[in-house]
Each structure stands twice: as structure tokens, then as C-alpha cells.
PDB file of N, CA and C in Angstrom:
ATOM      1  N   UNK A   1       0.841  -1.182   0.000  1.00  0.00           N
ATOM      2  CA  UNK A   1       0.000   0.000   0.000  1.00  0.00           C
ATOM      3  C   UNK A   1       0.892   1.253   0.000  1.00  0.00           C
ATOM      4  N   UNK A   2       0.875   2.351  -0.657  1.00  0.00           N
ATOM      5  CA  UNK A   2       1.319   3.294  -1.112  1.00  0.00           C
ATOM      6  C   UNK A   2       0.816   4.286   0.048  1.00  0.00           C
ATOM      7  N   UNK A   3       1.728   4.909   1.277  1.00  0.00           N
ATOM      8  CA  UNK A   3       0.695   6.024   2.229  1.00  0.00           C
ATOM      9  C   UNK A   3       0.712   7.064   1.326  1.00  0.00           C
ATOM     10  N   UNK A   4      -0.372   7.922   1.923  1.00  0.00           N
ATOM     11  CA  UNK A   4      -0.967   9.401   1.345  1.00  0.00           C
ATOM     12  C   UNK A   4       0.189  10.405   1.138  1.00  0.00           C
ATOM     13  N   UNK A   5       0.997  10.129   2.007  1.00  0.00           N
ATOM     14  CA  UNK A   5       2.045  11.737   2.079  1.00  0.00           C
ATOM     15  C   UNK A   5       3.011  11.377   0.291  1.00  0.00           C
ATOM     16  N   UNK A   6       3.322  10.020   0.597  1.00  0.00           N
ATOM     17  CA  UNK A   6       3.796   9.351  -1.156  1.00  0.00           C
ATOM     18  C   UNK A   6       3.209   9.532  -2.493  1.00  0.00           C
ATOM     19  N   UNK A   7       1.578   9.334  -2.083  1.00  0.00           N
ATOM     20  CA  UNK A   7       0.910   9.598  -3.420  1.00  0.00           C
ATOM     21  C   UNK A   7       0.731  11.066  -3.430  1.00  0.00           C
ATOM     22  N   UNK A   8       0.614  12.093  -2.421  1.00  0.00           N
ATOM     23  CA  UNK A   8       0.586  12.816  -2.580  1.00  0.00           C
ATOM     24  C   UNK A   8       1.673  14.353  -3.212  1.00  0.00           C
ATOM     25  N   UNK A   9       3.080  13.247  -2.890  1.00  0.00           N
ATOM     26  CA  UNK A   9       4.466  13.537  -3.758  1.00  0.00           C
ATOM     27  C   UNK A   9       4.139  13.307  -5.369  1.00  0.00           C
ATOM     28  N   UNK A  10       3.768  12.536  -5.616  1.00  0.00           N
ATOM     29  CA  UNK A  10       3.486  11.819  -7.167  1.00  0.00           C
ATOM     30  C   UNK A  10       2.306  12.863  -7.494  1.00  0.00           C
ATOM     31  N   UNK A  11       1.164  13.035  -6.795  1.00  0.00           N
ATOM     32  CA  UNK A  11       0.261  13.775  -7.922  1.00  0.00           C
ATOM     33  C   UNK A  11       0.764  15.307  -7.678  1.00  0.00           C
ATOM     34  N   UNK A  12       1.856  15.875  -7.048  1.00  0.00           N
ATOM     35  CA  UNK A  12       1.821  17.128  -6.899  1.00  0.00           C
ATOM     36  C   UNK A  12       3.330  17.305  -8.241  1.00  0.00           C
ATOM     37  N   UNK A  13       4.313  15.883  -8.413  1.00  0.00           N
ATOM     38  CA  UNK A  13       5.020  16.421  -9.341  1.00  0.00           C
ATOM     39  C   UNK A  13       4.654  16.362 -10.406  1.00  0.00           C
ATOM     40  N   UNK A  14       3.773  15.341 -10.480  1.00  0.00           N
ATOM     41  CA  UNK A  14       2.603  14.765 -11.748  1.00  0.00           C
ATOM     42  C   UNK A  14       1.007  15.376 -11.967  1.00  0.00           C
ATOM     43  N   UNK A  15       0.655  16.033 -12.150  1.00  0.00           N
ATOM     44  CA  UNK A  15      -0.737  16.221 -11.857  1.00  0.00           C
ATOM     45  C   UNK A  15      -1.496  15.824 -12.917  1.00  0.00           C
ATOM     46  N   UNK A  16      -0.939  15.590 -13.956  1.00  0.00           N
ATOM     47  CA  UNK A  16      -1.528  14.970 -14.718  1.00  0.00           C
ATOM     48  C   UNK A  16      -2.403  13.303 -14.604  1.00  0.00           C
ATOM     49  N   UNK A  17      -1.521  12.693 -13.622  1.00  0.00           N
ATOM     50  CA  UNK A  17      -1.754  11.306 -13.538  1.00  0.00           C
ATOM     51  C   UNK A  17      -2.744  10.954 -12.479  1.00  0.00           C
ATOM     52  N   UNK A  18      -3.781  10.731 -13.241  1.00  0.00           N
ATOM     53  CA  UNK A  18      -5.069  10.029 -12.118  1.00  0.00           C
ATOM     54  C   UNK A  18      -5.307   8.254 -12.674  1.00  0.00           C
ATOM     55  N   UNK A  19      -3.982   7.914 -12.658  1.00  0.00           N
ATOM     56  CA  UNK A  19      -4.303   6.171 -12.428  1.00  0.00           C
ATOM     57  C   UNK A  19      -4.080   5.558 -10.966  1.00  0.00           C
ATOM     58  N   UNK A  20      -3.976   4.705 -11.001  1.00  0.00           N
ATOM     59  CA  UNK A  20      -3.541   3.943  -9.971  1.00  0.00           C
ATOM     60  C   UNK A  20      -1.841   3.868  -9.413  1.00  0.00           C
ATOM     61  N   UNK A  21      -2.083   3.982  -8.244  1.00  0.00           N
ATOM     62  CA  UNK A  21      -0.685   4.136  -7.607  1.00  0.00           C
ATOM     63  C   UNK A  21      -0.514   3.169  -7.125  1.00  0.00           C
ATOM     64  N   UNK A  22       0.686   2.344  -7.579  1.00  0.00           N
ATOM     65  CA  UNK A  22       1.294   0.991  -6.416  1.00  0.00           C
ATOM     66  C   UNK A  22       2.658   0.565  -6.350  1.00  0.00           C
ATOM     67  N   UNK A  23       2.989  -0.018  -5.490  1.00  0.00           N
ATOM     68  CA  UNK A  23       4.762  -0.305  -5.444  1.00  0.00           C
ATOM     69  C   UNK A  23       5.303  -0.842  -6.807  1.00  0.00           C
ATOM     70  N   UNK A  24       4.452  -1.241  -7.612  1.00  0.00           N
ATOM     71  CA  UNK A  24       4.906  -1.978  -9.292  1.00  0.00           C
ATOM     72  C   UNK A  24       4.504  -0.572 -10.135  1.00  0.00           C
ATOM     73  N   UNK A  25       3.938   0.362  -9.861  1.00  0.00           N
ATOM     74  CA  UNK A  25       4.024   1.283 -10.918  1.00  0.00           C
ATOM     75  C   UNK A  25       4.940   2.610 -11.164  1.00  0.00           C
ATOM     76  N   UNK A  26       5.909   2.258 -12.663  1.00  0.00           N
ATOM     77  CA  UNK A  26       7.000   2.650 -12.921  1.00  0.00           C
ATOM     78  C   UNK A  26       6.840   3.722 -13.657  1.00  0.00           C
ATOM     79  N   UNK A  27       7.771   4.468 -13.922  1.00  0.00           N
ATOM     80  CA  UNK A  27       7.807   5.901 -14.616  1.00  0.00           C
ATOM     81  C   UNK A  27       7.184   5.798 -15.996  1.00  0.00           C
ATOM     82  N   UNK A  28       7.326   5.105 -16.799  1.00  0.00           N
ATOM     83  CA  UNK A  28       6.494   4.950 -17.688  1.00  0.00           C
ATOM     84  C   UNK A  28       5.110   4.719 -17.874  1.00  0.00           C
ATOM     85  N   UNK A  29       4.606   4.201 -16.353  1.00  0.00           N
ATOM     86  CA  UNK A  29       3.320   4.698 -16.612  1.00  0.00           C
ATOM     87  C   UNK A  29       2.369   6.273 -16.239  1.00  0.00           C
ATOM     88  N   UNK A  30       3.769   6.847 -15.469  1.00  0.00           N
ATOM     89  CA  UNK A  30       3.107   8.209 -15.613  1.00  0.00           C
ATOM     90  C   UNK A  30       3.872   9.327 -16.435  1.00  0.00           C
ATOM     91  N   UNK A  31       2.720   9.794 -16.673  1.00  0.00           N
ATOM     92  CA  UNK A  31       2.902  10.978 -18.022  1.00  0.00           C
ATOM     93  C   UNK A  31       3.551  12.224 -17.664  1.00  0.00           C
ATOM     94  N   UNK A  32       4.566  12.486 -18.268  1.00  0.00           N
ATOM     95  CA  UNK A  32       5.757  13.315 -17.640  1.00  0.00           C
ATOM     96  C   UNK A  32       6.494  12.932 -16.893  1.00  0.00           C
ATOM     97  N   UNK A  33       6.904  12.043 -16.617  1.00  0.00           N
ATOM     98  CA  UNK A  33       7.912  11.400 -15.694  1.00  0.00           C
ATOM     99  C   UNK A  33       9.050  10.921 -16.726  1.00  0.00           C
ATOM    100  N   UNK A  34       9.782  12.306 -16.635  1.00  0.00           N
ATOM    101  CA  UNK A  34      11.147  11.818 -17.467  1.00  0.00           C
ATOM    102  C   UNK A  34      12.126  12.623 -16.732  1.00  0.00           C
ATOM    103  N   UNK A  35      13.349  13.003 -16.927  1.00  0.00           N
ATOM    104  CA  UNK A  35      14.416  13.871 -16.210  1.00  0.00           C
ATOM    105  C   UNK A  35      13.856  15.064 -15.047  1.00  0.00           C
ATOM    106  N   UNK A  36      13.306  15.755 -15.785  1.00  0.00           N
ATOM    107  CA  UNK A  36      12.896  16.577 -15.287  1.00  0.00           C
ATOM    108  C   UNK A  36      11.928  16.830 -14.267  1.00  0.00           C
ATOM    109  N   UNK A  37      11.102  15.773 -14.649  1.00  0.00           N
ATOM    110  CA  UNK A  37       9.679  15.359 -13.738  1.00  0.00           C
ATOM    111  C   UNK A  37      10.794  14.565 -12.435  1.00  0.00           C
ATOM    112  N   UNK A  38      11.177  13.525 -12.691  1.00  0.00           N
ATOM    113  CA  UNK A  38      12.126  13.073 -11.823  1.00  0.00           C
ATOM    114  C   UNK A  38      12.737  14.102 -10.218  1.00  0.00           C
ATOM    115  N   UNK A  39      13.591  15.061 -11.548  1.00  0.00           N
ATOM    116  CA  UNK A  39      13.996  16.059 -10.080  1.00  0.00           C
ATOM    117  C   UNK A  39      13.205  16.701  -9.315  1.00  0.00           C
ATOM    118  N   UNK A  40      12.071  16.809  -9.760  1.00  0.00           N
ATOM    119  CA  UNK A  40      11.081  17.770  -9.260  1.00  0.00           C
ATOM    120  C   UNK A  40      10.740  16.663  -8.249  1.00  0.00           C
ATOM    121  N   UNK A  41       9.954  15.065  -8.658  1.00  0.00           N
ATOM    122  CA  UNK A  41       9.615  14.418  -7.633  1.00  0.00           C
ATOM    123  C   UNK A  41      10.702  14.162  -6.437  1.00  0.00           C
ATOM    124  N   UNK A  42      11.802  14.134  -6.447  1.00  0.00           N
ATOM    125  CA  UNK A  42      12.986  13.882  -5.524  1.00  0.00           C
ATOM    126  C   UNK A  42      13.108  15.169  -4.510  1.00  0.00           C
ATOM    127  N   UNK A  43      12.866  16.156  -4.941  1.00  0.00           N
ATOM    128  CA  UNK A  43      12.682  17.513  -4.072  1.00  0.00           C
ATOM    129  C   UNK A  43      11.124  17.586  -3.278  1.00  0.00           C
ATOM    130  N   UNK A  44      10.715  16.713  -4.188  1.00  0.00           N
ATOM    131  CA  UNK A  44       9.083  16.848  -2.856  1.00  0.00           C
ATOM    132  C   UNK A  44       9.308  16.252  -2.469  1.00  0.00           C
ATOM    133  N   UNK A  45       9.696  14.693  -2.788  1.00  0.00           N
ATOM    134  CA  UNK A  45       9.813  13.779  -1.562  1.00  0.00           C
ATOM    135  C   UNK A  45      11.360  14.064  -0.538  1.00  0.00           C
ATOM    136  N   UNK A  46      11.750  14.597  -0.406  1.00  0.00           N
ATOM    137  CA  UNK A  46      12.654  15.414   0.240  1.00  0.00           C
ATOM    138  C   UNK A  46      12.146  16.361   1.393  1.00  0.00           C
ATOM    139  N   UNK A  47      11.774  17.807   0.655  1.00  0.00           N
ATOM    140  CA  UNK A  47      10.383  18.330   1.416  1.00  0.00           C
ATOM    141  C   UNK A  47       9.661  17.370   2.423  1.00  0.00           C
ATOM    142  N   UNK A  48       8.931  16.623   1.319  1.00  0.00           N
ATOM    143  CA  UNK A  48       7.731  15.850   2.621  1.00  0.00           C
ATOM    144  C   UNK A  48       8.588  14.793   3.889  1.00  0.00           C
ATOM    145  N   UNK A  49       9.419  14.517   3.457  1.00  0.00           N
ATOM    146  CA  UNK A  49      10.066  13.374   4.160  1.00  0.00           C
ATOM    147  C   UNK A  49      11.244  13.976   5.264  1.00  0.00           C
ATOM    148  N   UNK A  50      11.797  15.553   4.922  1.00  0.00           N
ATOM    149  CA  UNK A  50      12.534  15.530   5.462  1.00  0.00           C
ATOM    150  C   UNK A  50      14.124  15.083   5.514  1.00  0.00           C
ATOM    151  N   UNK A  51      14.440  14.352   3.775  1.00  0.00           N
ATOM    152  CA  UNK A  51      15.595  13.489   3.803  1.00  0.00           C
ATOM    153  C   UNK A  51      16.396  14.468   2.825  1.00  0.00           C
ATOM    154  N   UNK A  52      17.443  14.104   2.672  1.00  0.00           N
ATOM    155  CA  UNK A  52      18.336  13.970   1.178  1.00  0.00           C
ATOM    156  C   UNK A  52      18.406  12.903   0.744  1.00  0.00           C
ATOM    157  N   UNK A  53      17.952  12.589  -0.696  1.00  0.00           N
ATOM    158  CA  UNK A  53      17.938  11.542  -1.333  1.00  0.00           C
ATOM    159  C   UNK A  53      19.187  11.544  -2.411  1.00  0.00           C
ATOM    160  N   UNK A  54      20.545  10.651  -2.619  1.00  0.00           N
ATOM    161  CA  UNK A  54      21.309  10.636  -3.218  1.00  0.00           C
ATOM    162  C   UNK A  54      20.704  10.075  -4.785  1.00  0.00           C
ATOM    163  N   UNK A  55      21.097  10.844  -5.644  1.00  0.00           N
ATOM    164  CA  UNK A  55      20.960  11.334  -7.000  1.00  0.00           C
ATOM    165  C   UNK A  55      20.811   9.550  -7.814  1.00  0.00           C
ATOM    166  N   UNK A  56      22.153   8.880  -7.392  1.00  0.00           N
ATOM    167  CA  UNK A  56      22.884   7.895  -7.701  1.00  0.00           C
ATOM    168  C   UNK A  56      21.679   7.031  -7.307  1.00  0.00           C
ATOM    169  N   UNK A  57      21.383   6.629  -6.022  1.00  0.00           N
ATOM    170  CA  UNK A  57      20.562   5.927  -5.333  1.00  0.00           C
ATOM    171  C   UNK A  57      18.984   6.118  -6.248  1.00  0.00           C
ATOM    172  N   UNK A  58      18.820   7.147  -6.309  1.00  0.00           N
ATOM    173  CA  UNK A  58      17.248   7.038  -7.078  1.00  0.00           C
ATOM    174  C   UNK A  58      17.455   7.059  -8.446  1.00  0.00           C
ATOM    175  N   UNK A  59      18.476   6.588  -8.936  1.00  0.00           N
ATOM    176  CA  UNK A  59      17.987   6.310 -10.510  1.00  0.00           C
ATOM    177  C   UNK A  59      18.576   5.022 -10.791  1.00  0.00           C
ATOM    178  N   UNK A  60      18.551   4.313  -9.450  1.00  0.00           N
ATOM    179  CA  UNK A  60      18.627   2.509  -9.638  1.00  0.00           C
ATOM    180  C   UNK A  60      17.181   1.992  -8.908  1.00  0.00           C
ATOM    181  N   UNK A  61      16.308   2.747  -8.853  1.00  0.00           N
ATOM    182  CA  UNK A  61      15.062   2.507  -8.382  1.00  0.00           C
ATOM    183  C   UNK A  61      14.093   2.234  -9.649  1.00  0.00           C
ATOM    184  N   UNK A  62      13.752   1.368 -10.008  1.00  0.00           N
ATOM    185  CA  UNK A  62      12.741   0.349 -11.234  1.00  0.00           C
ATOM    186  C   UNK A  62      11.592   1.270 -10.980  1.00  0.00           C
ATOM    187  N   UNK A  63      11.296   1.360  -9.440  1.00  0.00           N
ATOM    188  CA  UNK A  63       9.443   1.135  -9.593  1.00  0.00           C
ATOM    189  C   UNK A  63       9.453   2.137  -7.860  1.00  0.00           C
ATOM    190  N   UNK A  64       7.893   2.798  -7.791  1.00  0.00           N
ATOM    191  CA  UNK A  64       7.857   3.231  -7.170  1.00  0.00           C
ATOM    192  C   UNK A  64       8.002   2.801  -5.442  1.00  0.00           C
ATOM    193  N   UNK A  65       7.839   1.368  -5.704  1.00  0.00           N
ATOM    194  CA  UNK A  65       8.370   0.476  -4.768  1.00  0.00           C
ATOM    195  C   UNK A  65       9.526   0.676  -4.232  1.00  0.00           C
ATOM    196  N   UNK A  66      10.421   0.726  -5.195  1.00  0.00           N
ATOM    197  CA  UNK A  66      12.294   0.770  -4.656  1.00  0.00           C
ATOM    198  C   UNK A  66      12.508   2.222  -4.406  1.00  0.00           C
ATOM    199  N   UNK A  67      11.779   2.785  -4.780  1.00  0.00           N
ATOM    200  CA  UNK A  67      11.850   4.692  -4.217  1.00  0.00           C
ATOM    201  C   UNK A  67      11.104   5.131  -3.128  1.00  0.00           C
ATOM    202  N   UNK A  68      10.150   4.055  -2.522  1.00  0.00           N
ATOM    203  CA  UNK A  68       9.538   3.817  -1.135  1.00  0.00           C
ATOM    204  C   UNK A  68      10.539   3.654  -0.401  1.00  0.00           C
ATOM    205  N   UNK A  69      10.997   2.169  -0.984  1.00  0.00           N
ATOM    206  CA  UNK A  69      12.223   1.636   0.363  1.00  0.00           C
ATOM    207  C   UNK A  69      12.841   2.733   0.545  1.00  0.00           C
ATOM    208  N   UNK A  70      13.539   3.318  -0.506  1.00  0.00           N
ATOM    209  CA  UNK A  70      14.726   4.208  -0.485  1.00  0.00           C
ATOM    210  C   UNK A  70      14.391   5.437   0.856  1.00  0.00           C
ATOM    211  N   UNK A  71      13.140   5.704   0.117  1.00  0.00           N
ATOM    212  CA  UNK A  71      13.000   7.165   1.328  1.00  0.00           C
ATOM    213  C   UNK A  71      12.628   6.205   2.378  1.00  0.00           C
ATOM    214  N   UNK A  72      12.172   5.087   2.865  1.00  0.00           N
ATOM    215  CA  UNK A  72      11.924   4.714   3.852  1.00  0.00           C
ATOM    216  C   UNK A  72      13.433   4.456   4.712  1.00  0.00           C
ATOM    217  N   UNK A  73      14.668   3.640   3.987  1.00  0.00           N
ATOM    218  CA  UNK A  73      15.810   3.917   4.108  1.00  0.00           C
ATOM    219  C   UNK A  73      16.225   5.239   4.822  1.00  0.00           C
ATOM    220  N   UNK A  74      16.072   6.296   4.157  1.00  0.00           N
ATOM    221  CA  UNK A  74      16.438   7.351   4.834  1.00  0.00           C
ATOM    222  C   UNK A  74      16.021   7.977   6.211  1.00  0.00           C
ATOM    223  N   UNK A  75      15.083   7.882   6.270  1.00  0.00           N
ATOM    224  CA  UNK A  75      13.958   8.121   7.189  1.00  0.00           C
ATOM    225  C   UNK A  75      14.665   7.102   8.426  1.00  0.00           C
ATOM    226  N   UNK A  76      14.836   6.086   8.206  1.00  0.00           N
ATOM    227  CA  UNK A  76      15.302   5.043   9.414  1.00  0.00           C
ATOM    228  C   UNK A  76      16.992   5.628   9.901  1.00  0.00           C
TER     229      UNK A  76
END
């Protein structure tokens, strides 16, 4: 399950995207999620979380799953 403060990172860098959010859904399924969309989501979830997220570290992340762990990682 995806918490609110997460989806709420995703529809604020995305606003375009009203599908379904889950640990298997990858940048390709949302619209604008390329470089740019990217940095923008890494600075909210930063913001919301409170972390620094290393650059390196989130672009070996597949799926929104492994960018959960990651900030969950940080957070711990």
C-alpha cells in the first residue's frame, strides 16, 4: 500500500496522472515522468520526508516500490 504523504508527492510532481498508484508502478506509466519530472519528484519527496535523497541511489530505483524503500531507508 502506497501512504498518502507518497501519493501525494506523485500527484503534486505529476498532476496529470489520475491512475492507480502501487509499489509496481514505474515511470512509464506516468505521463511526464522523465528527467525533469524526476527532479522535481525527488525535491518533494525530500520536502515531505525531510531526507536527502542521493541522485545515484534514485535512478537505480525500477518502480515506485524501490523509491519507497529508499526514502523509507532514509527516514530510518
Amino acid at each position: 500500500m502506497i501512504d498518502e504523504n507518497f501519493s501525494n508527492a506523485i500527484k503534486e510532481a505529476f498532476p496529470t496522472f489520475d491512475g492507480e498508484l502501487t509499489r509496481e508502478t514505474t515511470a512509464a506509466d506516468i505521463p511526464g515522468w522523465d528527467s525533469f519530472g524526476h527532479v522535481q519528484l525527488m525535491f518533494e519527496l525530500e520536502d515531505r520526508y525531510g531526507v536527502k535523497i542521493d541522485p545515484q541511489q534514485a535512478l537505480t530505483c525500477n518502480n515506485v516500490g524501490d523509491l519507497i524503500d529508499l526514502v523509507r531507508k532514509q527516514i530510518s
